[in-house]
Protein backbone atom coordinates (compact mmCIF):
# COMPACT_ATOMS: atom_id res chain seq x y z
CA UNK A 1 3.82 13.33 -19.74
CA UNK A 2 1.24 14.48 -17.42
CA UNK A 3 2.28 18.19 -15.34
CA UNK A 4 1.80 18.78 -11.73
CA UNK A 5 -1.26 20.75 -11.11
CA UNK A 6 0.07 21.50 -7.52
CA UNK A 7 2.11 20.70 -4.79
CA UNK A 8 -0.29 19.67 -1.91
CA UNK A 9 2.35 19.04 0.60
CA UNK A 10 3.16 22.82 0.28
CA UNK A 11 -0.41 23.84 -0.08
CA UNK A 12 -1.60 21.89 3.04
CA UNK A 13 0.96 21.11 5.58
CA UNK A 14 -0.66 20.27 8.40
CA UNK A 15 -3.11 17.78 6.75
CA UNK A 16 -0.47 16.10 4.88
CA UNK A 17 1.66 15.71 8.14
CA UNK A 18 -1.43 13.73 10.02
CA UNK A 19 -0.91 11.22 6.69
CA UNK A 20 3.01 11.20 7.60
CA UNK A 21 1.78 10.47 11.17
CA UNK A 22 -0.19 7.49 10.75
CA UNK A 23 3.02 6.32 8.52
CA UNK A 24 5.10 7.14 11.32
CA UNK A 25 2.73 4.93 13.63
CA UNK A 26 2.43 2.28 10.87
CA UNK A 27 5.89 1.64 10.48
CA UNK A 28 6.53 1.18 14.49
CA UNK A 29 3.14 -1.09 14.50
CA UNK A 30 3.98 -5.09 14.24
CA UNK A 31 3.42 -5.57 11.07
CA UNK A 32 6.81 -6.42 8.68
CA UNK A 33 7.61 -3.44 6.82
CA UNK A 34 7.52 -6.15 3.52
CA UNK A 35 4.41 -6.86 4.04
CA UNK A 36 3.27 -2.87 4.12
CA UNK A 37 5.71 -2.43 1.18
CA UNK A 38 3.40 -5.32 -0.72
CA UNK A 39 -0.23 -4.06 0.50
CA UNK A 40 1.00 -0.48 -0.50
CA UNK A 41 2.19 -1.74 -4.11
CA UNK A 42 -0.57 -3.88 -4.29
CA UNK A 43 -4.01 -1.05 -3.63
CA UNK A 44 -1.49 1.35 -5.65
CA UNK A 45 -1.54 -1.01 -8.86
CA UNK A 46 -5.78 -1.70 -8.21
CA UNK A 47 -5.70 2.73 -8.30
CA UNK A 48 -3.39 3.01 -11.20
CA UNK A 49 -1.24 5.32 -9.19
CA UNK A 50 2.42 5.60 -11.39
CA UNK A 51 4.01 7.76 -8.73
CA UNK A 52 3.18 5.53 -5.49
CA UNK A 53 3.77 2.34 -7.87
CA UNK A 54 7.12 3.41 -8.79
CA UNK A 55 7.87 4.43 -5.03
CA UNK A 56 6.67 1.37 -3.52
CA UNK A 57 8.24 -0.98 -6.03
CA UNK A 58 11.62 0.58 -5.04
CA UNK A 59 11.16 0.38 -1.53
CA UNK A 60 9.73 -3.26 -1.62
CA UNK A 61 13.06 -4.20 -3.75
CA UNK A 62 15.32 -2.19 -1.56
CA UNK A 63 14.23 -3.96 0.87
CA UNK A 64 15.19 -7.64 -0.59
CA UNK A 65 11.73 -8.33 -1.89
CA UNK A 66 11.70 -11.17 -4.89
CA UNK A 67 11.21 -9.15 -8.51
CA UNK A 68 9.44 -12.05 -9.35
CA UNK A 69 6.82 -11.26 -6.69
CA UNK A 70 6.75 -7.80 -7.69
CA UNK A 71 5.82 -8.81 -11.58
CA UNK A 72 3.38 -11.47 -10.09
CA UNK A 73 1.68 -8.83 -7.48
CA UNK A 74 -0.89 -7.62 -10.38
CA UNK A 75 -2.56 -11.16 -10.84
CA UNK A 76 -1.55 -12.71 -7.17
CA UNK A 77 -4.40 -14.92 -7.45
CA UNK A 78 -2.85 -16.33 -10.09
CA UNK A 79 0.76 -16.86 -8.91
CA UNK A 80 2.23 -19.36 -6.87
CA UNK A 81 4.46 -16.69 -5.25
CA UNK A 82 2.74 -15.85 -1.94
CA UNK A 83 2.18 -17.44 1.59
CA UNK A 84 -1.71 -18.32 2.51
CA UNK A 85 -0.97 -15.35 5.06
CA UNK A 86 0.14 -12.53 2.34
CA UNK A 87 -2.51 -13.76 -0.09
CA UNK A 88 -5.13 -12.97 2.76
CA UNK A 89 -3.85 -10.04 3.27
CA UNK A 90 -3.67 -9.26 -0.80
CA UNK A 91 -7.14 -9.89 -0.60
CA UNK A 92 -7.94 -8.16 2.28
CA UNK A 93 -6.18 -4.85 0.43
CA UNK A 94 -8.75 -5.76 -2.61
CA UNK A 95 -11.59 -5.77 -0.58
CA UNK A 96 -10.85 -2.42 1.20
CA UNK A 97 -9.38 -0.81 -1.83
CA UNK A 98 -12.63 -1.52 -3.93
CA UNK A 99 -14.73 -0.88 -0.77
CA UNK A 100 -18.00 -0.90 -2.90
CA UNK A 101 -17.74 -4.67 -3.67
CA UNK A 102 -18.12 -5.03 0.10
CA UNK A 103 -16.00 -6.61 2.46
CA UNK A 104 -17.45 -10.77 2.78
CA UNK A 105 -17.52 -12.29 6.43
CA UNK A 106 -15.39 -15.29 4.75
CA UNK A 107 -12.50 -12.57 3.33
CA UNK A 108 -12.76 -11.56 7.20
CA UNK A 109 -12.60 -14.94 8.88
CA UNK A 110 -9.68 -15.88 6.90
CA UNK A 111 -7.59 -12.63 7.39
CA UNK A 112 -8.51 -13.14 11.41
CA UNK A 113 -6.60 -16.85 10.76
CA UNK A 114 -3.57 -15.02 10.15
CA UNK A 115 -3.87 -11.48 12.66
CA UNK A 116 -5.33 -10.18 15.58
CA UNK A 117 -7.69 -7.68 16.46
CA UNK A 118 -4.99 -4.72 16.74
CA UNK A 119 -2.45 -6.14 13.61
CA UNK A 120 -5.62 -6.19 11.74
CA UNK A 121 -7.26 -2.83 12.24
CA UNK A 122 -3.18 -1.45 11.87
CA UNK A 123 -3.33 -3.93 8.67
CA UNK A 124 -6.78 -1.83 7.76
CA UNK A 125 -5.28 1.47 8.65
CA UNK A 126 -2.29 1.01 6.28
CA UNK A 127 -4.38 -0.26 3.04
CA UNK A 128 -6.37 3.28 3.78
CA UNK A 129 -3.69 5.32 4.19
CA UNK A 130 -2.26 4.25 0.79
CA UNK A 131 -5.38 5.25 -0.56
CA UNK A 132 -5.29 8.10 0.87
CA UNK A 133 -1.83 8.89 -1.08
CA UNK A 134 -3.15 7.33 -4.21
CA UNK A 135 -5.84 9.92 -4.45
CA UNK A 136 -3.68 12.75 -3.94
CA UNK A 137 -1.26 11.97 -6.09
CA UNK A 138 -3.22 11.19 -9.16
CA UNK A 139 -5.24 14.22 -8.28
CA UNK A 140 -2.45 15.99 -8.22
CA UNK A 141 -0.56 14.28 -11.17
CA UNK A 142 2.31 13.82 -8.82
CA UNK A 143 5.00 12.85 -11.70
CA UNK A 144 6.69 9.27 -11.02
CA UNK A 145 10.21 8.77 -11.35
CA UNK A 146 12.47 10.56 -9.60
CA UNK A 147 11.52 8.40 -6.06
CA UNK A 148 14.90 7.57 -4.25
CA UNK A 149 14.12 4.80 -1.20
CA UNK A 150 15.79 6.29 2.07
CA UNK A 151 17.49 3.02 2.88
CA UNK A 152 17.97 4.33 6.49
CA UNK A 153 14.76 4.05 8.09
């Protein structure tokens, strides 16, 4: 069992509230909140982040999504489980996620199929702000676990 090394929401307030600000805006944007439960899930399992795994799996479920999908989200490809839509945006999270494989002009014609302009820079803006979390928390060794989903938002 790994120790927290600190606790950067107390060491850094303010930046850690422009984070909870884009979340804020995310979460009033037009995009389902499944389908930002399932991007954030999905970059967090391609980081290997147990903390923002074990939140995001709770939310997604809390929020009625399949545990099926859930077991099937770390080899999508693979599954039968998702819509064309949610698989371009799985791979859409892939691409951004692992940034240095490059983003393909056919991964971004497909994703336009399914989302315009705005939906899919807000799309963009959520797979990087779960990145952003992913590298604080495993920086941090934020301990997974004890995550409760606040069913009332």
């Amino acid at each position: 069992m790994m120790e927290i090394r600190l606790d950067y929401g107390l060491v850094s307030p303010n930046g850690i509230r422009s984070l909870r600000d884009l979340e804020t805006y995310l979460h009033g944007s037009d995009l389902e909140p499944a389908l930002l439960e399932l991007v954030k899930l999905r970059a967090s399992i391609l980081n290997g982040c147990a903390f923002c795994i074990d939140m995001h799996s709770k939310e997604a479920r809390a929020r009625g999504e399949m545990e099926q999908r859930l077991y099937g989200l770390a080899a999508w490809r693979e599954t039968p489980f998702f819509s064309e839509r949610k698989c371009a945006v799985l791979a859409w999270t892939d691409a951004i996620t692992r940034i240095n494989e490059g983003v393909s002009d056919a991964l971004y014609a497909n994703v336009r199929r399914y989302f315009e302009e705005k939906e899919l820079v807000d799309l963009t803006l959520a797979v990087v702000a779960i990145n952003a979390w992913n590298r604080l928390a495993i920086a941090f060794r934020t301990p997974a676990g004890s995550y409760r989903p606040d069913l009332d938002r």
